[in-house]
C-alpha atoms as a PDB file:
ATOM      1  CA  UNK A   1      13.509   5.836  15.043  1.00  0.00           C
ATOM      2  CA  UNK A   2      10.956   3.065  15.937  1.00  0.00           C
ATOM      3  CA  UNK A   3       9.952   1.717  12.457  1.00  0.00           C
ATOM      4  CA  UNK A   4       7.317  -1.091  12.081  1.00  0.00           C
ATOM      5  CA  UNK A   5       5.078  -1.676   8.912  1.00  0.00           C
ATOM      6  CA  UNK A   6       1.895  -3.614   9.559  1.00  0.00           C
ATOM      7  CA  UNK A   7       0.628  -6.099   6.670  1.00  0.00           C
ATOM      8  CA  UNK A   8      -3.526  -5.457   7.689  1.00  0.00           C
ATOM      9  CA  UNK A   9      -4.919  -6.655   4.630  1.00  0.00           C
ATOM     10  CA  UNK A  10      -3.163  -8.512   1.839  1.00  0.00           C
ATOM     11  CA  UNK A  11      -5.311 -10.230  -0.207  1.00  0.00           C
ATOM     12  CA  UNK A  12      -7.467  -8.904  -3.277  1.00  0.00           C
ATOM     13  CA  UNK A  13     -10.877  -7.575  -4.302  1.00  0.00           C
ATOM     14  CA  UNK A  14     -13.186 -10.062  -2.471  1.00  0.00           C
ATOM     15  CA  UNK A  15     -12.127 -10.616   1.275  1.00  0.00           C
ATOM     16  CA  UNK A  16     -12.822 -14.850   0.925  1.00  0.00           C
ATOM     17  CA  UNK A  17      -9.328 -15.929   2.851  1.00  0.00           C
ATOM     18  CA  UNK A  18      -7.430 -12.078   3.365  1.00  0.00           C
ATOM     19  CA  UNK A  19      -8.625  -8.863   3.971  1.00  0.00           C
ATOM     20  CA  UNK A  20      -8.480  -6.086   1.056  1.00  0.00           C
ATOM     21  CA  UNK A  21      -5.154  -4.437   0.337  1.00  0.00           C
ATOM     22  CA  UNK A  22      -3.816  -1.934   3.683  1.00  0.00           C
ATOM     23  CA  UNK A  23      -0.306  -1.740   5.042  1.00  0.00           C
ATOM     24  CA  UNK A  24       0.602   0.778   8.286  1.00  0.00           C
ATOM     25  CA  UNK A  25       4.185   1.886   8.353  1.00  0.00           C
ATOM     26  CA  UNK A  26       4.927   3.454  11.863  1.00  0.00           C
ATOM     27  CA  UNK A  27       7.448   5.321  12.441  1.00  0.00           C
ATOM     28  CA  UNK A  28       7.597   6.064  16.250  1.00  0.00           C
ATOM     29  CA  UNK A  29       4.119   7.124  17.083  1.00  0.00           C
ATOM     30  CA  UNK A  30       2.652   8.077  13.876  1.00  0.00           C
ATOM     31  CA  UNK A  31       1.053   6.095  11.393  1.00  0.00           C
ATOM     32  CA  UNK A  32       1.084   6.245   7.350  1.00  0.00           C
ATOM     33  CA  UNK A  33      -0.996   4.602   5.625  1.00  0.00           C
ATOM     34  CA  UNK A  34      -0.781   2.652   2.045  1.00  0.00           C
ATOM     35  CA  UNK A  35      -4.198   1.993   0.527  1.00  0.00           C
ATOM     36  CA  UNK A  36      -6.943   1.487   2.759  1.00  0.00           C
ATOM     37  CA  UNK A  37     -10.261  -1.504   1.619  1.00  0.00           C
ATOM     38  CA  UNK A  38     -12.474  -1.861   3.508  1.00  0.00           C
ATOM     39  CA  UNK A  39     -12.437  -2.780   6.798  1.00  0.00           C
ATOM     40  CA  UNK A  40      -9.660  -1.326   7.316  1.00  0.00           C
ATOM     41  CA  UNK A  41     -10.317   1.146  10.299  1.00  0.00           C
ATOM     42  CA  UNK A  42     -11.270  -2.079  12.079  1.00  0.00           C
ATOM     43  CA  UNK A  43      -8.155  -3.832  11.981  1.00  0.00           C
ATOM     44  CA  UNK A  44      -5.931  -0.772  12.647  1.00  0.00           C
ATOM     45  CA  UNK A  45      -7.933  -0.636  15.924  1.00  0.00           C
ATOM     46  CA  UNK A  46      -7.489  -4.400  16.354  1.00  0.00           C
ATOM     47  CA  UNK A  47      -3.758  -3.817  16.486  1.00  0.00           C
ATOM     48  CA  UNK A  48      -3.921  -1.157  18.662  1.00  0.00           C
ATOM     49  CA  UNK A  49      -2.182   1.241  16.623  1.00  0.00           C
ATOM     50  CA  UNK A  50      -4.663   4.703  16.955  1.00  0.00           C
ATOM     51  CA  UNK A  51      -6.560   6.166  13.987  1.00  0.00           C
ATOM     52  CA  UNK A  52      -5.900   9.550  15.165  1.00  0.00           C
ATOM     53  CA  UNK A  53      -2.120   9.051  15.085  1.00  0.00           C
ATOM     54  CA  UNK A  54      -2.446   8.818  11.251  1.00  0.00           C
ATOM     55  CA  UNK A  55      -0.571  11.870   9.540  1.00  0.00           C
ATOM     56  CA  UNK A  56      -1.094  10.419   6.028  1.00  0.00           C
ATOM     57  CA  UNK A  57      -2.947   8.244   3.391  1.00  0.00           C
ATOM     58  CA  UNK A  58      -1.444   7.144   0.244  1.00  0.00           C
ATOM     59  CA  UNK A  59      -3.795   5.625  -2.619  1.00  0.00           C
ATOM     60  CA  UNK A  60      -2.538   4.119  -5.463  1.00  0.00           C
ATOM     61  CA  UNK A  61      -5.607   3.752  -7.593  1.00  0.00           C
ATOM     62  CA  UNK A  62      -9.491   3.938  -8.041  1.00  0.00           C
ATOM     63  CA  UNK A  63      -9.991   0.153  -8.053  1.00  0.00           C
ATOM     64  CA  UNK A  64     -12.095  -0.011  -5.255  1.00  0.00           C
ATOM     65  CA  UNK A  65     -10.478  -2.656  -2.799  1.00  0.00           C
ATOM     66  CA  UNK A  66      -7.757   0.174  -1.973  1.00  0.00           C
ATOM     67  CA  UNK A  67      -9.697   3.208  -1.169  1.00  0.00           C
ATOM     68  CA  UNK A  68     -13.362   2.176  -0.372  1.00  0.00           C
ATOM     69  CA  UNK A  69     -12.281   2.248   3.690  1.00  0.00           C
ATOM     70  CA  UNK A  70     -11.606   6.085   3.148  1.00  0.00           C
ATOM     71  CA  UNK A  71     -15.231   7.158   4.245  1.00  0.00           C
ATOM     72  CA  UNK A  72     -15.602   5.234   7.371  1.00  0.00           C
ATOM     73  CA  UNK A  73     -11.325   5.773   8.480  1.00  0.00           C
ATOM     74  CA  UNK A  74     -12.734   9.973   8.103  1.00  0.00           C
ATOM     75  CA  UNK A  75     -15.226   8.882  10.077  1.00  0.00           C
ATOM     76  CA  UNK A  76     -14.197   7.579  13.054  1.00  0.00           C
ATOM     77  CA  UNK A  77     -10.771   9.368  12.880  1.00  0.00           C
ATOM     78  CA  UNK A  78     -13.296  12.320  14.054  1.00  0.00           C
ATOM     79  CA  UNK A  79     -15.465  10.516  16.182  1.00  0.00           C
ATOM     80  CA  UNK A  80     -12.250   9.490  17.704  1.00  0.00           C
ATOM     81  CA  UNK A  81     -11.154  13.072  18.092  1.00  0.00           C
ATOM     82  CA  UNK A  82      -8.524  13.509  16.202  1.00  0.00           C
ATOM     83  CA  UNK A  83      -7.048  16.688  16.122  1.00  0.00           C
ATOM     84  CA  UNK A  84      -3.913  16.660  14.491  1.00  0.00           C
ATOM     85  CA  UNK A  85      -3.278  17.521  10.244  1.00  0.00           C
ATOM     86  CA  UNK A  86      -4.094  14.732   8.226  1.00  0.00           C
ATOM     87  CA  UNK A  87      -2.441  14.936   4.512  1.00  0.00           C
ATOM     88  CA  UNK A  88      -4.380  12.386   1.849  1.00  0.00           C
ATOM     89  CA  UNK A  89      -2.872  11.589  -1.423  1.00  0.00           C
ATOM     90  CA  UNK A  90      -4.962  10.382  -3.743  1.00  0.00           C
ATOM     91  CA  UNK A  91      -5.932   9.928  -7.507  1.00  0.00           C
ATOM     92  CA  UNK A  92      -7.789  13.396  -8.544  1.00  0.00           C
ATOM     93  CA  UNK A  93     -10.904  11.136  -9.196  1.00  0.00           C
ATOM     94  CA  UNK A  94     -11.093  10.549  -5.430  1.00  0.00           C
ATOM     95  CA  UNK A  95      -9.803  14.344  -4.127  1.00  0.00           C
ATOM     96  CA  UNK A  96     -12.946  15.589  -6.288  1.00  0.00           C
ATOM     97  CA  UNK A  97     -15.359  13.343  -4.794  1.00  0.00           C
ATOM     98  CA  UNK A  98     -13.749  13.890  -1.550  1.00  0.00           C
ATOM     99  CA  UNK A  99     -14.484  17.675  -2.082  1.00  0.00           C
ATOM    100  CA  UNK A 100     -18.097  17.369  -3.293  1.00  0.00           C
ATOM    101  CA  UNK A 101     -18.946  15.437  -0.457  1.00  0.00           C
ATOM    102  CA  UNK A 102     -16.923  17.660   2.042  1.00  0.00           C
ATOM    103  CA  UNK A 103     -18.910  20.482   0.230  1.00  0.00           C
ATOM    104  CA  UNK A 104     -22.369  18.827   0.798  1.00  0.00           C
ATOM    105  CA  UNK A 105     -21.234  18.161   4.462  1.00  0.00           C
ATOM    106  CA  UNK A 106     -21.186  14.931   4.054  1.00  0.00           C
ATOM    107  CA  UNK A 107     -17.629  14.188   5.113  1.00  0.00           C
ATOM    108  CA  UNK A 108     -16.139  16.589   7.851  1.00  0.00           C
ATOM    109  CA  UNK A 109     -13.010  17.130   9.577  1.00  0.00           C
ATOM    110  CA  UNK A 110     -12.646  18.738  12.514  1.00  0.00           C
ATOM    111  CA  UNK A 111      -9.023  19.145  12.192  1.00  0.00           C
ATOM    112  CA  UNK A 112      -6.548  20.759   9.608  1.00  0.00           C
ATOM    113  CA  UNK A 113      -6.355  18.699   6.276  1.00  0.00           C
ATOM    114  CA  UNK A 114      -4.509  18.668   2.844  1.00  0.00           C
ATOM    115  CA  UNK A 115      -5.986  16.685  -0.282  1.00  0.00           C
ATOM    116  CA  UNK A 116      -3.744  16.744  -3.333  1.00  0.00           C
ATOM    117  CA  UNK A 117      -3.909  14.138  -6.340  1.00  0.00           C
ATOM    118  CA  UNK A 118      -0.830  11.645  -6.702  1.00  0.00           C
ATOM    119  CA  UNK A 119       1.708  12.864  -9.358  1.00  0.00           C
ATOM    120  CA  UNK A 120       5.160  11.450 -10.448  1.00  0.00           C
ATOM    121  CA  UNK A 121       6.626  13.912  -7.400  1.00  0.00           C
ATOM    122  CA  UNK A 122       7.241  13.829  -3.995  1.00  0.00           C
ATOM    123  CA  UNK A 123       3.699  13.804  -2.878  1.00  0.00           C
ATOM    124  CA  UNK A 124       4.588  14.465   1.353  1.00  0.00           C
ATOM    125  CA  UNK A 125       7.089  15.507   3.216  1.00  0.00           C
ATOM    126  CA  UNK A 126       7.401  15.664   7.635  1.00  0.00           C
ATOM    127  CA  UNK A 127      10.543  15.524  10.255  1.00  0.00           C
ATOM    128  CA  UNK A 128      10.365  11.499   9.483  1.00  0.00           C
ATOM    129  CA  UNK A 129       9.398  10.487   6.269  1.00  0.00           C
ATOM    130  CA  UNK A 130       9.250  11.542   2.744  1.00  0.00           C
ATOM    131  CA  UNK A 131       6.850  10.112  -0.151  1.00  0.00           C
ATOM    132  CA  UNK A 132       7.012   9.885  -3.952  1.00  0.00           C
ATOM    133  CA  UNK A 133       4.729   8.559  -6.305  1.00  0.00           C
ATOM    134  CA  UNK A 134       5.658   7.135  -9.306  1.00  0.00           C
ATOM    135  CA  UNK A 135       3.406   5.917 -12.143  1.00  0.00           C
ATOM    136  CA  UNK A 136       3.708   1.777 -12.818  1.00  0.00           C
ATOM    137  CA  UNK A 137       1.060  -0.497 -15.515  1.00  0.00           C
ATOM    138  CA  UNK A 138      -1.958  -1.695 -14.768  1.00  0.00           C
ATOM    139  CA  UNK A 139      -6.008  -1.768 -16.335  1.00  0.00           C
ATOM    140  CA  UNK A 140      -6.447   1.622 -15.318  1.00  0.00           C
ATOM    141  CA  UNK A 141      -3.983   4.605 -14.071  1.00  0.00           C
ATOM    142  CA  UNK A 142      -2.036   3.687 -10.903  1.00  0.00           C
ATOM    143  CA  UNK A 143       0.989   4.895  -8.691  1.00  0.00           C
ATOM    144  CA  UNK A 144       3.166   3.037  -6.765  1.00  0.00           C
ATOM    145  CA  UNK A 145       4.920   4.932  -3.832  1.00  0.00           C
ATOM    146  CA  UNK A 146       8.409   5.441  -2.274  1.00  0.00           C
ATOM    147  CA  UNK A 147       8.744   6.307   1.156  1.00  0.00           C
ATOM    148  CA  UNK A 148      11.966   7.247   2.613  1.00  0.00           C
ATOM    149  CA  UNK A 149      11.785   6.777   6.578  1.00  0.00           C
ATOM    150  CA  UNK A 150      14.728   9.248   8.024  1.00  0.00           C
ATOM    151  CA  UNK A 151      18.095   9.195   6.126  1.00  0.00           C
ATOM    152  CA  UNK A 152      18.451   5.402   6.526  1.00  0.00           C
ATOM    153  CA  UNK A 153      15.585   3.705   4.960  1.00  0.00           C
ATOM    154  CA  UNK A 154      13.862   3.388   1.595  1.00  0.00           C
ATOM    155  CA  UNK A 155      10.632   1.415   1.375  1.00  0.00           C
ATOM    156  CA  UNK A 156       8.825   0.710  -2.249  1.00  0.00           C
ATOM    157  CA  UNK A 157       5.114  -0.187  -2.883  1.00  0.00           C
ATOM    158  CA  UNK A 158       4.539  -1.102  -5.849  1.00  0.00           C
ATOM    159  CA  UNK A 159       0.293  -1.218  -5.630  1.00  0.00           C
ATOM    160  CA  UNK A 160      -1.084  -2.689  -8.252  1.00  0.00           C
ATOM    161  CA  UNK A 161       0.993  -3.510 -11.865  1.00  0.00           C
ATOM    162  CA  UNK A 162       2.497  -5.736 -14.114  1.00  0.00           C
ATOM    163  CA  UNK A 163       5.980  -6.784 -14.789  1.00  0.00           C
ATOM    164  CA  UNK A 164       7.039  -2.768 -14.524  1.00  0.00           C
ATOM    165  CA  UNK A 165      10.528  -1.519 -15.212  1.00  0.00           C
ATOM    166  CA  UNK A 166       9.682   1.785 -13.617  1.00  0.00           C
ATOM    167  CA  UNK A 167       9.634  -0.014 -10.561  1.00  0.00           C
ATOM    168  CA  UNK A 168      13.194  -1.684 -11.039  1.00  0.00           C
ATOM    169  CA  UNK A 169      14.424   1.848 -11.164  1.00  0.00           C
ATOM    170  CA  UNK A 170      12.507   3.417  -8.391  1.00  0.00           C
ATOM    171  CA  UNK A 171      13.132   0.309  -6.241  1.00  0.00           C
ATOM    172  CA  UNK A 172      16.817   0.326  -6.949  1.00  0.00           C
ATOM    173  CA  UNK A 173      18.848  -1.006  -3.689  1.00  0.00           C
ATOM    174  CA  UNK A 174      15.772  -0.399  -1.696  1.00  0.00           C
ATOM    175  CA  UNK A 175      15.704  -1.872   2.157  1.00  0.00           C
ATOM    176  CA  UNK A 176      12.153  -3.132   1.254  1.00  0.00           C
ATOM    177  CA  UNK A 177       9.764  -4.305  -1.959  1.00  0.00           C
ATOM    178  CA  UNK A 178       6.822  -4.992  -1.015  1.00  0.00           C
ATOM    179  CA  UNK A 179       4.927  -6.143  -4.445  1.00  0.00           C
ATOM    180  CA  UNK A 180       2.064  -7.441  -5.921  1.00  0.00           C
ATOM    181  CA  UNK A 181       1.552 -10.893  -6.423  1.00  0.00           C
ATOM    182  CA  UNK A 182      -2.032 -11.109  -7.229  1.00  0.00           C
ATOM    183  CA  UNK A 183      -0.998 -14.827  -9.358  1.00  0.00           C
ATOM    184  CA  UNK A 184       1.846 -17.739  -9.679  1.00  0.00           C
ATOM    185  CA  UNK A 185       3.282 -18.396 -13.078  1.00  0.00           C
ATOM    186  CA  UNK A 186       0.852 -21.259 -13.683  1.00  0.00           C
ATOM    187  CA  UNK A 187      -1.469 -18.903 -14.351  1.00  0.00           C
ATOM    188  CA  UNK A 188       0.385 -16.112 -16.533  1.00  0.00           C
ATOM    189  CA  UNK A 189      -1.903 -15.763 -18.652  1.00  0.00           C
ATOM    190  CA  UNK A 190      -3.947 -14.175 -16.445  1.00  0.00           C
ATOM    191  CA  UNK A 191      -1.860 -12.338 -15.309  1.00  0.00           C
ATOM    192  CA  UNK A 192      -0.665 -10.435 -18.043  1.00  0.00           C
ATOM    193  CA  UNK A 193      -4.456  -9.972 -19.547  1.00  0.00           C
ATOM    194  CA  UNK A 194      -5.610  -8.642 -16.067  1.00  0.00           C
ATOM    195  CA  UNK A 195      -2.055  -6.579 -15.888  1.00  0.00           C
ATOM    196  CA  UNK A 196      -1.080  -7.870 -12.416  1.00  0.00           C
ATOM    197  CA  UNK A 197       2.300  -9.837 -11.224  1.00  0.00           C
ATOM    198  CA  UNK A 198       2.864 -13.190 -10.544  1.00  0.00           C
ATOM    199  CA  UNK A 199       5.170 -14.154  -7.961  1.00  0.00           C
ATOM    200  CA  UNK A 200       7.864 -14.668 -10.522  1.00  0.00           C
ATOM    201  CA  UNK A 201       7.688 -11.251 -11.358  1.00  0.00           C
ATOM    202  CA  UNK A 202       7.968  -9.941  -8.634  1.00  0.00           C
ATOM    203  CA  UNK A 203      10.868 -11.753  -7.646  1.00  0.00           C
ATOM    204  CA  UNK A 204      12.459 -10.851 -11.291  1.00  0.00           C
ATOM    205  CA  UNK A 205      12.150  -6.658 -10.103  1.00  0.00           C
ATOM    206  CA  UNK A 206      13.558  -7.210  -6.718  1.00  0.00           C
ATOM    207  CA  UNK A 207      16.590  -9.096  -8.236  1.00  0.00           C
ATOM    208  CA  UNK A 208      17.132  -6.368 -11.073  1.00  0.00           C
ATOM    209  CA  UNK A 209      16.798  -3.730  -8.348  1.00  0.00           C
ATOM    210  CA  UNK A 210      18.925  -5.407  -5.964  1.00  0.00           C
ATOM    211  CA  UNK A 211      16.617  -4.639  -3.001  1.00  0.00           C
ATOM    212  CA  UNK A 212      17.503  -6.282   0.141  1.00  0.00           C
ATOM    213  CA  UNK A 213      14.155  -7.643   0.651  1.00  0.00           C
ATOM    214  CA  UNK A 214      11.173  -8.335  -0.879  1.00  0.00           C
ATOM    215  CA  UNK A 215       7.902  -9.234   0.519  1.00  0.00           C
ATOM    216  CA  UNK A 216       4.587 -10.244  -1.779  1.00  0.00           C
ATOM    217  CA  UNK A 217       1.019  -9.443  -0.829  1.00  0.00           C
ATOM    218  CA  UNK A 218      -2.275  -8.813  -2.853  1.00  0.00           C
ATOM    219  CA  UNK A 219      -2.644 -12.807  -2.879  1.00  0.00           C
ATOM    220  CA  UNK A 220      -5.647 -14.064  -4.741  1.00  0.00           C
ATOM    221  CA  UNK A 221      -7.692 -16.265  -2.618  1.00  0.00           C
ATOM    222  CA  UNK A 222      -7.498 -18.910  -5.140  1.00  0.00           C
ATOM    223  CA  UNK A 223      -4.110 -19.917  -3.913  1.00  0.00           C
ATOM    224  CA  UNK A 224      -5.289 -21.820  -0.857  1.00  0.00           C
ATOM    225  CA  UNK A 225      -1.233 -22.600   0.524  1.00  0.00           C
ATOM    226  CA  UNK A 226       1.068 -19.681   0.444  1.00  0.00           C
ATOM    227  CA  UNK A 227       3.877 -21.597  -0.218  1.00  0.00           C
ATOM    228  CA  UNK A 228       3.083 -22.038  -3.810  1.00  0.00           C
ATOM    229  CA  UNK A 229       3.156 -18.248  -4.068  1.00  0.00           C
ATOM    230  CA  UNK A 230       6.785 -18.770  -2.127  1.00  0.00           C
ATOM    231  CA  UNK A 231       7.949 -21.508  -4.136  1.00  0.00           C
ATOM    232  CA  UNK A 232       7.245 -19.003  -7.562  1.00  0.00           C
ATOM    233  CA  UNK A 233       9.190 -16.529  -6.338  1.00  0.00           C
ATOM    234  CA  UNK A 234      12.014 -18.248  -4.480  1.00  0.00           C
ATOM    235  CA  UNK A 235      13.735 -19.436  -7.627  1.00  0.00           C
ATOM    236  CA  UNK A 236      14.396 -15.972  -8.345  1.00  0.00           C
ATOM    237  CA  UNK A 237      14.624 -14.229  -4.932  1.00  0.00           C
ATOM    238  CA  UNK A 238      16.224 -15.436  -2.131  1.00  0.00           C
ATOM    239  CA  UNK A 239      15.022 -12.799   0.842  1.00  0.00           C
ATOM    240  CA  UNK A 240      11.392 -13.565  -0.025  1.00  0.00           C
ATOM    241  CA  UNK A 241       8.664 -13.413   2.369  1.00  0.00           C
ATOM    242  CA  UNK A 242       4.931 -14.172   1.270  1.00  0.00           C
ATOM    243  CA  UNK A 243       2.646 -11.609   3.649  1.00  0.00           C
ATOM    244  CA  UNK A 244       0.080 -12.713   6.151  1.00  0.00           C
ATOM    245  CA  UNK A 245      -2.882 -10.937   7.094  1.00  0.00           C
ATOM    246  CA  UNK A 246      -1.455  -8.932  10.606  1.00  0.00           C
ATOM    247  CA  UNK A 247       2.175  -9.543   9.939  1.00  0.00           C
ATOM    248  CA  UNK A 248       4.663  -6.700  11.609  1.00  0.00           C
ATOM    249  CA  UNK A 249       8.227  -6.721   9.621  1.00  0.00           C
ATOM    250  CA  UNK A 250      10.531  -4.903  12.343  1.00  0.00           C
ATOM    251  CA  UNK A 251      12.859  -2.519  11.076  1.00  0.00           C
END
C-alpha cells in the first residue's frame, strides 16, 4: 500500500498563522479524511489530491473549526462529479442537521452515502482501512479516532482533549500519535481550564503508550516559533515532530 497523511490545516479556531484543524490520510488512491474547518476543500485541491476520491469523513466534535468545511466539501464533491459511496461519521448533532437539510434539499448527493453518529465502536470498515472512535475529555463531547491502514499500521488522532488516559490505551504501540497541542506548559493553566494539551502532554501519552512517533498539531497562533512547542515536548518525547500547515509524513 501507498500510505501518505497530509497535515492541511493545523492550527486552531481562528486561521491568523495556520489553517483550521484537517488531516488526509491516503492510502493508494483514496482519501480519508479527519476533521474538516473551513477551507478545507480548497487546500485538498491545492495538493492535488481529488475530492471525489474521498471514501470517508471522520469528525471528532461540534466545535466548529473541525466540521464547518462539511457543507462546501458536499458541495463541490458533487459539482465535481463524484460518483463513488461516501461514508461520514459524525457527532449525531451534525448527522441530524445533515438530514434536515438533505430533507429540505438543501444538501444533495448524487451518489450512494452512509451518515452514522461516532460511538466508542468501529465506526468504518473497507479492503484498506478500518476506524474506531473512542471517547477522550474535552469542554464538550468529543472522539478521537483509530485507524488501522491494512494489517501493518495503526494511526491515532486524538482531536481535541486534555491529558486523556483513554488515549494512552487506545494509542498503545501505535506507528503514529498525532495529538493536540493547542498550548506549551507556560501556559497550563490554560490549558487545563480550556481542557486542551500542552505539548508536554502530549509528549507524556506518547511515552506511556510507547508509540513510535508522535507528531503535534492544533497549534495556537499565539506561539509565533514552533520550536517552543518542540522544545515542550522534546524533554519527554524523543520522535517528536511539530506539524506544518501542508506537511506529507510518508509511510
Amino acid at each position: 500500500m501507498n500510505i501518505r497523511i497530509y497535515m492541511l490545516g493545523t492550527g486552531t479556531a481562528v486561521p491568523i498563522k495556520r489553517g483550521l484543524p484537517c488531516i488526509v490520510i491516503r492510502v493508494d488512491s483514496d482519501l480519508y479524511l479527519l476533521d474538516v474547518g473551513e477551507g478545507c476543500q480548497n487546500r485538498i485541491i491545492h495538493m492535488g489530491l481529488g475530492l471525489v476520491k474521498i471514501r470517508g469523513i471522520f469528525i471528532t466534535h461540534m466545535h466548529g473549526d473541525h466540521y464547518l468545511g462539511l457543507f462546501g466539501l458536499i458541495q463541490s464533491m458533487r459539482l465535481l462529479g463524484k460518483r463513488s459511496e461516501l461514508t461520514i461519521i459524525a457527532p449525531e448533532e451534525l448527522i441530524n442537521v445533515l438530514n434536515n437539510l438533505i430533507e429540505k434539499n438543501l444538501v444533495k448527493f448524487d451518489y450512494e452515502y452512509v451518515l452514522e453518529s461516532v460511538r466508542e465502536d468501529i465506526v468504518y470498515s473497507d479492503n484498506k482501512v478500518r476506524v474506531s472512535g473512542f471517547k477522550v475529555e474535552h469542554s464538550i463531547p468529543s472522539y478521537g479516532y483509530l485507524i488501522e491502514i491494512g494489517d501493518r499500521y495503526r494511526v491515532v488522532y486524538s482531536g481535541d482533549t486534555m491529558l486523556c488516559n483513554k488515549v494512552i490505551e487506545v494509542s498503545e504501540k501505535a506507528d503514529l500519535l498525532i495529538h493536540e497541542a493547542t498550548f506549551t506548559s507556560r501556559d497550563y493553566v490554560e490549558a487545563i481550564e480550556q481542557k486542551h494539551s500542552t505539548a508536554r502532554d502530549a509528549a507524556l501519552v506518547a511515552s506511556r503508550a510507547n508509540v513510535k512517533n508522535l507528531v503535534l498539531t492544533h497549534i495556537s497562533p499565539r506561539y509565533s516559533d514552533s520550536l517552543e512547542i518542540y522544545r515542550d515536548a522534546y524533554r519527554f518525547f524523543k520522535n517528536t515532530i511539530v506539524a506544518e500547515d501542508y506537511m506529507t509524513i510518508y509511510f
